[in-house]
C-alpha atoms as a PDB file:
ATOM      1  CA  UNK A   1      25.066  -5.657 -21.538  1.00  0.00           C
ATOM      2  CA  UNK A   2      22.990  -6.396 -18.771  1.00  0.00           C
ATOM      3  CA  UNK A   3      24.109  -7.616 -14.915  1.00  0.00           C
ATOM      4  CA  UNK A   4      21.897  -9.452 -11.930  1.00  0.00           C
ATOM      5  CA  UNK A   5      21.469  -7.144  -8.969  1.00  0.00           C
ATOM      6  CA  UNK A   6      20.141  -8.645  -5.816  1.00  0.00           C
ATOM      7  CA  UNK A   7      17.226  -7.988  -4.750  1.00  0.00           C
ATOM      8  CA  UNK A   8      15.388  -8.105  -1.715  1.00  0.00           C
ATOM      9  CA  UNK A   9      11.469  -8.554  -1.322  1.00  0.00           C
ATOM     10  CA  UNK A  10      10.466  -6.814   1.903  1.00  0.00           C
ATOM     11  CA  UNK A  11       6.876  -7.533   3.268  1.00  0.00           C
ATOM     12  CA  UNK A  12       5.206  -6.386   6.220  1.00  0.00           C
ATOM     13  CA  UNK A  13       2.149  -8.486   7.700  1.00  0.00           C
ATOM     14  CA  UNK A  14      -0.089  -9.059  10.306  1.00  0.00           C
ATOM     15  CA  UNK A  15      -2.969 -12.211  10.536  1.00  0.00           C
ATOM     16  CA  UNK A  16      -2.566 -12.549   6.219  1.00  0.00           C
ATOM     17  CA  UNK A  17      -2.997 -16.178   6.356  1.00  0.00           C
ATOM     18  CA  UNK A  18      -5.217 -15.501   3.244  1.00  0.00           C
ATOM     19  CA  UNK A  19      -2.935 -13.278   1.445  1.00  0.00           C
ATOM     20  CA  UNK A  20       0.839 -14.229   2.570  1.00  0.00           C
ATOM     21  CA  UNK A  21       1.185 -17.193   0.490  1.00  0.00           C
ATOM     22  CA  UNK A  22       0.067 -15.012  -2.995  1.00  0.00           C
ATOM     23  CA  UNK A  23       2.159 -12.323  -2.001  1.00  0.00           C
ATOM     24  CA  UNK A  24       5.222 -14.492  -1.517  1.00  0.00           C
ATOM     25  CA  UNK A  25       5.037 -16.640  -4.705  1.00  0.00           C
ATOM     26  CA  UNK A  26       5.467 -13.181  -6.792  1.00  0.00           C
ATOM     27  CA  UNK A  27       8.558 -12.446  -4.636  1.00  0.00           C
ATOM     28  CA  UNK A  28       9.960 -16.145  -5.350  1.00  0.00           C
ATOM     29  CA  UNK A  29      12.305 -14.342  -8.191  1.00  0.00           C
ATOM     30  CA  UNK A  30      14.132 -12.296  -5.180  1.00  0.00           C
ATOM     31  CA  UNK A  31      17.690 -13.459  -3.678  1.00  0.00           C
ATOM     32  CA  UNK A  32      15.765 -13.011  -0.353  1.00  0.00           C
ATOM     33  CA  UNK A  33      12.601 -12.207   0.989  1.00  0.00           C
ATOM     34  CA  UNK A  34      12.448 -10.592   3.983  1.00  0.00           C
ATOM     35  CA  UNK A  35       9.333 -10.971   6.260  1.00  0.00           C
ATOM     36  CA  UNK A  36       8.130  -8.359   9.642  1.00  0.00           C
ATOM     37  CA  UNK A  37       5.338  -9.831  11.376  1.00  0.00           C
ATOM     38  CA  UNK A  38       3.743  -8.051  14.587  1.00  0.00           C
ATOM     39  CA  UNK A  39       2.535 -10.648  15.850  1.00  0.00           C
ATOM     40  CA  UNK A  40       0.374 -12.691  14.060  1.00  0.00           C
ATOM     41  CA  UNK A  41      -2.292 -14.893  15.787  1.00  0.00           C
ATOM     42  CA  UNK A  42      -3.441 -17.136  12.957  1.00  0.00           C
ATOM     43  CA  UNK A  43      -1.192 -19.225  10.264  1.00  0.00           C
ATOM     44  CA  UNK A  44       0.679 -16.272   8.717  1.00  0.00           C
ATOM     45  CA  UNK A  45       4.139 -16.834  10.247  1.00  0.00           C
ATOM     46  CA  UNK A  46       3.683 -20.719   9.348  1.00  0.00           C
ATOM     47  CA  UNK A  47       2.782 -19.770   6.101  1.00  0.00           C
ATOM     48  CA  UNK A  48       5.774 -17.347   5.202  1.00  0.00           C
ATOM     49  CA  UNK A  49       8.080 -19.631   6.580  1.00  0.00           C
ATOM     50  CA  UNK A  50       7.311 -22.268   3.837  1.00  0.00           C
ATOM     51  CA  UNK A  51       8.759 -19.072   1.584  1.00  0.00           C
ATOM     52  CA  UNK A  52      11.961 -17.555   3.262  1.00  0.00           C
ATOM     53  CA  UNK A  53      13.739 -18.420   6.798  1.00  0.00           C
ATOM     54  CA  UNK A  54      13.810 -14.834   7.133  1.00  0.00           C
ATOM     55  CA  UNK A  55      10.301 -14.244   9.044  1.00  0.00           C
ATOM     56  CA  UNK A  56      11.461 -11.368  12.126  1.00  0.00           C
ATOM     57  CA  UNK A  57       9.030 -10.632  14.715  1.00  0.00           C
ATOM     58  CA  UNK A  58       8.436  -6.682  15.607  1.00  0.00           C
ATOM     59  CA  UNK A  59       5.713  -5.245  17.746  1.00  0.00           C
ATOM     60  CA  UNK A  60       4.211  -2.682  15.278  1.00  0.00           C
ATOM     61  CA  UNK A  61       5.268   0.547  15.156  1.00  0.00           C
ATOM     62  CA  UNK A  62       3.062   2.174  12.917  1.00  0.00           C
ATOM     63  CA  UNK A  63       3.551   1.595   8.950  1.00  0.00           C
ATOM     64  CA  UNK A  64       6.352   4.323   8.764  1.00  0.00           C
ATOM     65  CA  UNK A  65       8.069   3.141  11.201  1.00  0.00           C
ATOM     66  CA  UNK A  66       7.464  -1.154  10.488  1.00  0.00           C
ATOM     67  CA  UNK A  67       8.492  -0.669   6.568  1.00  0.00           C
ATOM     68  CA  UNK A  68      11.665   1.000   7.340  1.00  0.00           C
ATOM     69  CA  UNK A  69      12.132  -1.444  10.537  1.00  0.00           C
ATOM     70  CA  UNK A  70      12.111  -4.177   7.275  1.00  0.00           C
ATOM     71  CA  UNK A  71      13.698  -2.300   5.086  1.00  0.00           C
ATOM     72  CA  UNK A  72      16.952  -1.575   7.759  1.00  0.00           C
ATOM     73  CA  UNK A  73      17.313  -5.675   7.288  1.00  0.00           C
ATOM     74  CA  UNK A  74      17.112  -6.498   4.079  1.00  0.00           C
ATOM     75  CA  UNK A  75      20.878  -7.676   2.906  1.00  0.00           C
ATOM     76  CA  UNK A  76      20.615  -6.457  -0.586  1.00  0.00           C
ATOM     77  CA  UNK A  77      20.393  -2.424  -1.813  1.00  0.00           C
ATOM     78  CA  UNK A  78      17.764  -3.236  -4.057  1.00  0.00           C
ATOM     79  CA  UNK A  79      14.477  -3.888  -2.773  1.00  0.00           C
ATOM     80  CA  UNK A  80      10.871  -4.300  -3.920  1.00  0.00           C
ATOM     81  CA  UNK A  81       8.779  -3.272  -0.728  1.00  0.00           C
ATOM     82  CA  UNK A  82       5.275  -5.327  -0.975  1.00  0.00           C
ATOM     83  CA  UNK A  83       1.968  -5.277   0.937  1.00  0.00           C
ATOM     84  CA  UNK A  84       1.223  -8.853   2.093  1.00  0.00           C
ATOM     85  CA  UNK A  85      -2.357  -8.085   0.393  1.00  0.00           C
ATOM     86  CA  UNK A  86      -0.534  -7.625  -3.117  1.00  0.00           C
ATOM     87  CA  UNK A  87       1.305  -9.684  -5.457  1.00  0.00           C
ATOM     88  CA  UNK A  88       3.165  -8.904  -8.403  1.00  0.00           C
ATOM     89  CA  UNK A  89       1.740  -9.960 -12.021  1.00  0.00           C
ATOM     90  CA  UNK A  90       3.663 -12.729 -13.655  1.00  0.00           C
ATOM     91  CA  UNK A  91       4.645 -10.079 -16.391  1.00  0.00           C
ATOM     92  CA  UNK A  92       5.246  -7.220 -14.083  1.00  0.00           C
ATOM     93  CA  UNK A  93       7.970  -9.758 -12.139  1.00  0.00           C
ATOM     94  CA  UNK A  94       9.282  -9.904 -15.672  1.00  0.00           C
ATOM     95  CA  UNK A  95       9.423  -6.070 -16.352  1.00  0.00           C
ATOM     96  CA  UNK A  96      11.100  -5.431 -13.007  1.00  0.00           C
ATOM     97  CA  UNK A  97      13.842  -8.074 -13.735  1.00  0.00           C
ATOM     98  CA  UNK A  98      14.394  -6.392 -17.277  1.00  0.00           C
ATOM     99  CA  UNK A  99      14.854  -3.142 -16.324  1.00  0.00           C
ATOM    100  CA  UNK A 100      16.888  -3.634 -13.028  1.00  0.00           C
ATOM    101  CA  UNK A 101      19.310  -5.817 -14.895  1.00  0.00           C
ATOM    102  CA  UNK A 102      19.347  -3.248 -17.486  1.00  0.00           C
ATOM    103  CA  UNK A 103      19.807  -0.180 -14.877  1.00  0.00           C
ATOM    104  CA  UNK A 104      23.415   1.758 -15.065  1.00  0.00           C
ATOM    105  CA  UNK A 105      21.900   4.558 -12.170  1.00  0.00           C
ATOM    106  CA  UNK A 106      19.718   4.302  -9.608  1.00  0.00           C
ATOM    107  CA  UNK A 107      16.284   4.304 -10.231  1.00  0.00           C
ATOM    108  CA  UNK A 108      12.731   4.007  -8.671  1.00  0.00           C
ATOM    109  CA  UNK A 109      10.060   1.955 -10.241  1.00  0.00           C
ATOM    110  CA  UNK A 110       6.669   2.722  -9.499  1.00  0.00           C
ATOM    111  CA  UNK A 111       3.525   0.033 -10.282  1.00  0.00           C
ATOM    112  CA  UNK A 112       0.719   0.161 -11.869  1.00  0.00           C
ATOM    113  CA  UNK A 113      -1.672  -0.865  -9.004  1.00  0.00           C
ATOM    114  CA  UNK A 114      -5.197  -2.182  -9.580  1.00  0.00           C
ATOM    115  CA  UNK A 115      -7.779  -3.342  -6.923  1.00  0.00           C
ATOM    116  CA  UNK A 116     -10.097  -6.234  -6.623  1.00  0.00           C
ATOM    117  CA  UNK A 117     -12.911  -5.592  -4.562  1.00  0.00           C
ATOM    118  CA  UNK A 118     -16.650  -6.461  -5.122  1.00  0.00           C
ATOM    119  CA  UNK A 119     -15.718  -9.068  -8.116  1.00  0.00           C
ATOM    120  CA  UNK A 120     -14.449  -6.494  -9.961  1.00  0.00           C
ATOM    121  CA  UNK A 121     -11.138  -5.126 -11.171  1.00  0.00           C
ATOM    122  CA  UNK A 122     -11.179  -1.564 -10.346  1.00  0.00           C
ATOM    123  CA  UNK A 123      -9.232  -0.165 -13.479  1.00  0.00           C
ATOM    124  CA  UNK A 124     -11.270   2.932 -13.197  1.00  0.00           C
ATOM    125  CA  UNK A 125     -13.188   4.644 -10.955  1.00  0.00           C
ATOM    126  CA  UNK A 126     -11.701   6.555  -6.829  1.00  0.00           C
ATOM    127  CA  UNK A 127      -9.266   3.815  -6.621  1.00  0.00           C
ATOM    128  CA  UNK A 128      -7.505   3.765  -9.879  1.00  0.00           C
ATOM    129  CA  UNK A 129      -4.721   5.243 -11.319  1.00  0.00           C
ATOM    130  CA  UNK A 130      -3.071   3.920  -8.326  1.00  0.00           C
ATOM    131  CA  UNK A 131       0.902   4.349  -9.004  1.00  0.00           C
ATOM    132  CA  UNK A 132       2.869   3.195  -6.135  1.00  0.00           C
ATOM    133  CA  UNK A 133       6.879   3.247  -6.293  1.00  0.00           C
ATOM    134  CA  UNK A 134       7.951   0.022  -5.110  1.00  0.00           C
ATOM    135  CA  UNK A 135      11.314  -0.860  -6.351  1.00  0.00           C
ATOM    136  CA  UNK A 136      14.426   1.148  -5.032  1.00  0.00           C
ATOM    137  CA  UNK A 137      17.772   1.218  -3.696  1.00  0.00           C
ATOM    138  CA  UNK A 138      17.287   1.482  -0.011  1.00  0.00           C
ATOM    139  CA  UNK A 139      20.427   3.668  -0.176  1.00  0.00           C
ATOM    140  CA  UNK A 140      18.930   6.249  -1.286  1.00  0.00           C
ATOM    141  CA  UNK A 141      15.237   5.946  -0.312  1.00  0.00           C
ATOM    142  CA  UNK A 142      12.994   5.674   2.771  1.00  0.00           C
ATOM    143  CA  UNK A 143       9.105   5.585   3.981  1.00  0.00           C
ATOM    144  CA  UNK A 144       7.972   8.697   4.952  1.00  0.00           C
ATOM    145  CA  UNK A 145       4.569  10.227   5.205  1.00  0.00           C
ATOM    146  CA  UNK A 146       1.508  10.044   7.911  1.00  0.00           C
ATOM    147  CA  UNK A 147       0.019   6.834   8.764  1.00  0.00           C
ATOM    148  CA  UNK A 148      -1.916   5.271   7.574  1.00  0.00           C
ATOM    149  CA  UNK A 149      -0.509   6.681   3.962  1.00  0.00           C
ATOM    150  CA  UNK A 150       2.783   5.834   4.026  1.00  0.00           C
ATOM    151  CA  UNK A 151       5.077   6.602   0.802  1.00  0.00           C
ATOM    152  CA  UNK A 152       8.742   6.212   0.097  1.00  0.00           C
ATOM    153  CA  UNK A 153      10.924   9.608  -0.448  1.00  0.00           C
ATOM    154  CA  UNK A 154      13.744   8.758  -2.574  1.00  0.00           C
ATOM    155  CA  UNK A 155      16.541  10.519  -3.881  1.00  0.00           C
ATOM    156  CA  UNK A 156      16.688   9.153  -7.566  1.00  0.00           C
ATOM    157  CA  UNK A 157      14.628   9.452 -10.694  1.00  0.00           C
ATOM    158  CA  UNK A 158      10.937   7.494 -11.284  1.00  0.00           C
ATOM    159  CA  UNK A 159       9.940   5.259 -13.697  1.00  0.00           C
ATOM    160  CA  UNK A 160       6.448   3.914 -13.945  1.00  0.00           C
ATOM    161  CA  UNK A 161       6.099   0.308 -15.562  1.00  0.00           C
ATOM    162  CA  UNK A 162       3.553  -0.779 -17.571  1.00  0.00           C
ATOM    163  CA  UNK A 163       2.590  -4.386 -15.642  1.00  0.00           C
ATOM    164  CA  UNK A 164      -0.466  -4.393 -13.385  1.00  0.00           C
ATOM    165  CA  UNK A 165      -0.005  -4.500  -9.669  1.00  0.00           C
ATOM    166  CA  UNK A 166      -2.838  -6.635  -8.313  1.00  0.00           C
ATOM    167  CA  UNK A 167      -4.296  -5.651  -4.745  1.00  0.00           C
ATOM    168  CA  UNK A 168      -6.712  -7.281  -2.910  1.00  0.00           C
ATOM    169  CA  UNK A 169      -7.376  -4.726  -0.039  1.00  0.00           C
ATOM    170  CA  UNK A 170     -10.521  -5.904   1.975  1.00  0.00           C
ATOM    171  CA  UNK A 171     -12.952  -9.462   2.119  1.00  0.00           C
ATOM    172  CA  UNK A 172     -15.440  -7.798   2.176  1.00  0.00           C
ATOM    173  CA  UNK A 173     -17.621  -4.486   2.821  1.00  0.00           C
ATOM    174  CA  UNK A 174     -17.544  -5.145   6.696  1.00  0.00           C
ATOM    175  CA  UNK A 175     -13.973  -5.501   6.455  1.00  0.00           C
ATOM    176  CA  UNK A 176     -13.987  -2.094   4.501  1.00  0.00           C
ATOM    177  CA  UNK A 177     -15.862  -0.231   7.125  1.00  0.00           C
ATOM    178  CA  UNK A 178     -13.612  -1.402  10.048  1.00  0.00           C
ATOM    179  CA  UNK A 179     -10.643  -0.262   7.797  1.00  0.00           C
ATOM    180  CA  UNK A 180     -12.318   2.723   7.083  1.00  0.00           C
ATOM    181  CA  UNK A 181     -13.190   3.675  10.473  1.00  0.00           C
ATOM    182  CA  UNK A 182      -9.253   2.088  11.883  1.00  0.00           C
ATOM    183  CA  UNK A 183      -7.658   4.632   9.065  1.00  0.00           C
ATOM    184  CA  UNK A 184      -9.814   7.412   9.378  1.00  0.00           C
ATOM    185  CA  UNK A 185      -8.686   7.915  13.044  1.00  0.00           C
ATOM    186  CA  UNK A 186      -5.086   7.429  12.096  1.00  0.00           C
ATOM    187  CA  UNK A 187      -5.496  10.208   9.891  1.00  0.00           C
ATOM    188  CA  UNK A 188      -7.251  12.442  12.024  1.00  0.00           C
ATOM    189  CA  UNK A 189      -5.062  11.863  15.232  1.00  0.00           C
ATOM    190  CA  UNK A 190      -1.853  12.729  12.239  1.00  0.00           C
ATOM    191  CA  UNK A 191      -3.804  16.104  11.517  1.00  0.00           C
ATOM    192  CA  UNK A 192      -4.299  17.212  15.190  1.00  0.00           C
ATOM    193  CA  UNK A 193      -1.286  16.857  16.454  1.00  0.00           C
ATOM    194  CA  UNK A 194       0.273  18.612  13.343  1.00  0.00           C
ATOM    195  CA  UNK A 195      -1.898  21.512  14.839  1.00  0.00           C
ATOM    196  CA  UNK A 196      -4.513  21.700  11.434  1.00  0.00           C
ATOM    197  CA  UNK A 197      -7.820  23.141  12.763  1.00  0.00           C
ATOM    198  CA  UNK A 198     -11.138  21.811  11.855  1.00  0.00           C
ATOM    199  CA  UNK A 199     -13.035  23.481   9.182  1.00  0.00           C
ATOM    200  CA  UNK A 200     -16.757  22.908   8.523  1.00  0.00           C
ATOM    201  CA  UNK A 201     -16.234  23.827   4.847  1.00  0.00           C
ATOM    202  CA  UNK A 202     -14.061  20.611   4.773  1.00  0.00           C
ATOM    203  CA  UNK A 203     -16.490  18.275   6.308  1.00  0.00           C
ATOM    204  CA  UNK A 204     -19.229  19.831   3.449  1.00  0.00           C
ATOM    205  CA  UNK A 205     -17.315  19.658   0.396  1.00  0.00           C
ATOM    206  CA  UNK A 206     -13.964  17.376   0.395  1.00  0.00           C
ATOM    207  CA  UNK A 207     -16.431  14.514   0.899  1.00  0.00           C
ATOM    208  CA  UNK A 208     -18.448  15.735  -1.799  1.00  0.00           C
ATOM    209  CA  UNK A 209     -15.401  16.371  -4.266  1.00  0.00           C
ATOM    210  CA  UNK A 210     -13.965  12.830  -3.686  1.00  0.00           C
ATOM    211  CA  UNK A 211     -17.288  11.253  -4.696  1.00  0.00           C
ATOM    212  CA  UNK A 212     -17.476  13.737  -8.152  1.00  0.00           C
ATOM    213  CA  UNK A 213     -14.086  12.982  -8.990  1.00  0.00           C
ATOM    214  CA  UNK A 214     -13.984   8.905  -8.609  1.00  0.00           C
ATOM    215  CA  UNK A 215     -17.557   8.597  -9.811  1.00  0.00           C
ATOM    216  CA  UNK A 216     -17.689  10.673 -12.789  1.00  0.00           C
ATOM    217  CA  UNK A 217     -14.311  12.291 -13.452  1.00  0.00           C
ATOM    218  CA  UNK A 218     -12.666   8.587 -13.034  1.00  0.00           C
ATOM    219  CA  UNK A 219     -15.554   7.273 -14.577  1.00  0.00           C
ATOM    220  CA  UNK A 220     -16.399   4.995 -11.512  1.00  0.00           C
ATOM    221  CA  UNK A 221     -19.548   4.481 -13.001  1.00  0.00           C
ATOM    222  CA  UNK A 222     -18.781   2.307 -15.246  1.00  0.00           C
ATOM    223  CA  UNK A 223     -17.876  -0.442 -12.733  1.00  0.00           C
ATOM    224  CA  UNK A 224     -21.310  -1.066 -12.086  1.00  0.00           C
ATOM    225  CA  UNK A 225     -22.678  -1.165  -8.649  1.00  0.00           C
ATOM    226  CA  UNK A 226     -19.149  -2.302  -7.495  1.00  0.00           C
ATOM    227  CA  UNK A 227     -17.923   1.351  -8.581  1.00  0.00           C
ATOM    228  CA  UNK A 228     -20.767   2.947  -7.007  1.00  0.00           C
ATOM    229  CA  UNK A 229     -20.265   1.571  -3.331  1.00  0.00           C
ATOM    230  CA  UNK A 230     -16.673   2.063  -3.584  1.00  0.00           C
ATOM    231  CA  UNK A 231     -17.047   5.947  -4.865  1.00  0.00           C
ATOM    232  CA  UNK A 232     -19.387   5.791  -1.141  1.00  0.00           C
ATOM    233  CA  UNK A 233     -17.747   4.822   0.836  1.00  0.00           C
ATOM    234  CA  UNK A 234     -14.527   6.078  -0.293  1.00  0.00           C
ATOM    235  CA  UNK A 235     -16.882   9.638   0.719  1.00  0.00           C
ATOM    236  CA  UNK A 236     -17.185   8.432   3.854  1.00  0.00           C
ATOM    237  CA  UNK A 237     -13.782   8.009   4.756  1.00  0.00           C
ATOM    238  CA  UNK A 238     -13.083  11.328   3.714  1.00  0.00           C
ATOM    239  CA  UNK A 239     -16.085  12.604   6.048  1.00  0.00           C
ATOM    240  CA  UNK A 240     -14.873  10.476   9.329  1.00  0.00           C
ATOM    241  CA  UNK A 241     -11.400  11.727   9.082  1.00  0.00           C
ATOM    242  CA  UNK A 242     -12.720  15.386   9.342  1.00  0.00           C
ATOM    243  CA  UNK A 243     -15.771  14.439  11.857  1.00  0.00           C
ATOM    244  CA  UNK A 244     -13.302  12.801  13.908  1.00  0.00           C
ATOM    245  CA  UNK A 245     -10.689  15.600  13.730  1.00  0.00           C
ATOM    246  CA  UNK A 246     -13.695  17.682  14.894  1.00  0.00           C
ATOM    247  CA  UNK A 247     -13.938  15.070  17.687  1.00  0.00           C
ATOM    248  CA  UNK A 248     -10.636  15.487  18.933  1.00  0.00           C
ATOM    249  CA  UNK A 249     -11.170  18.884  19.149  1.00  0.00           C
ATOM    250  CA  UNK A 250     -13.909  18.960  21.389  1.00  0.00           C
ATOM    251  CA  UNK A 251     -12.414  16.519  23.657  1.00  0.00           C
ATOM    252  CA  UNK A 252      -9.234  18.927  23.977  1.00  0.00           C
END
């Protein structure tokens, strides 16, 4: 026999005018959906309200800290923890509804997450596999990790679903670099002050490696052009986060 467990949708935003309203829709299944904005200054918080009365305003804290700031008040143990730049398939609402109702333990569910970028689905290539665990009971599971690459820790077993993910993670390729260069500093200023020295050999070859491996390995190539600038400048983020951990060393 299967039972309905609550569920809580837990989203995290800031200026997703664009986004929110996709995002929300694939939540519209949940008992509630809570919303964190950090102060939005275009229609995002008008937009989510249309979805949930729920819509709590926090200063950002960093992604760690902002997900499990959501995540502390959702009302329900269950919870499926969304990006406001994703949204959940039709069928993968439908697989997640399935197997929580069918669930006798706790359980993670992690999601098959593909990118659109460039007028492309990126089912291959440096961004894809992309498995991201998702579903949980917040009981036993919380964000950890170094910004910007959060991740939950949780203290049950993983399934992964078959049901795409769909992401939609920049506009466009100057929206990309800013990311890249926002990220890459996050990262680097993560590494320093965990005391990780700068290593030449790392600026030389980890950019190098992460080109090989979503390129040709993934099979990048096969996306076209669209896989080709992706497989770049995923390269150069790996390059600025060790040129600017090198930066912050010389300025110590």
């Amino acid at each position: 026999m299967s039972e309905h467990r609550p569920i809580s949708g837990v989203v995290i935003c800031f200026n997703e005018q664009d986004g929110i309203a996709r995002c929300l829709e694939s939540l519209s299944f949940c008992d509630e959906i809570v919303v964190v904005d950090s102060g939005s200054t275009d229609r995002t918080r008008e937009i989510a309200a249309r979805y949930t009365d729920r819509v709590i305003e926090q200063p950002f804290l960093g992604y760690v800290k902002q997900k499990n700031f959501a995540l502390d008040h959702a009302r329900h143990d269950w919870v499926i923890a969304l990006d406001a730049d994703e949204a959940l398939s039709p069928e993968l609402a439908d697989e997640i509804r399935r197997e929580l109702a069918a669930a006798r333990d706790p359980v993670g569910l992690a999601l098959d997450r593909v990118t659109w970028f460039l007028g492309v689905w990126h089912d291959l290539g440096d961004w894809y596999p992309d498995w991201q665990l998702r579903v949980f009971p917040r009981s036993r599971g919380r964000w950890a990790g170094r910004d910007p690459h959060d991740r939950i820790e949780l203290d049950a077993p993983v399934k992964r679903l078959s049901a795409k993910l769909l992401h939609w993670n920049y506009r466009d390729l100057s929206d990309q670099i800013q990311t890249i260069d926002r990220f890459s500093r996050h990262q680097a200023v993560g590494m320093f002050e965990e005391g990780r020295p700068f290593r030449l050999i790392d600026l030389i070859f980890r950019p190098l490696f992460r080109f090989f491996k979503g390129y040709f390995l993934r099979q990048g190539f096969r996306k076209g052009l669209p896989g080709f600038l992706v497989s770049v400048s995923s390269t150069y983020y790996v390059f600025m986060k060790y040129a600017k951990l090198w930066e912050l060393e010389q300025s110590r």
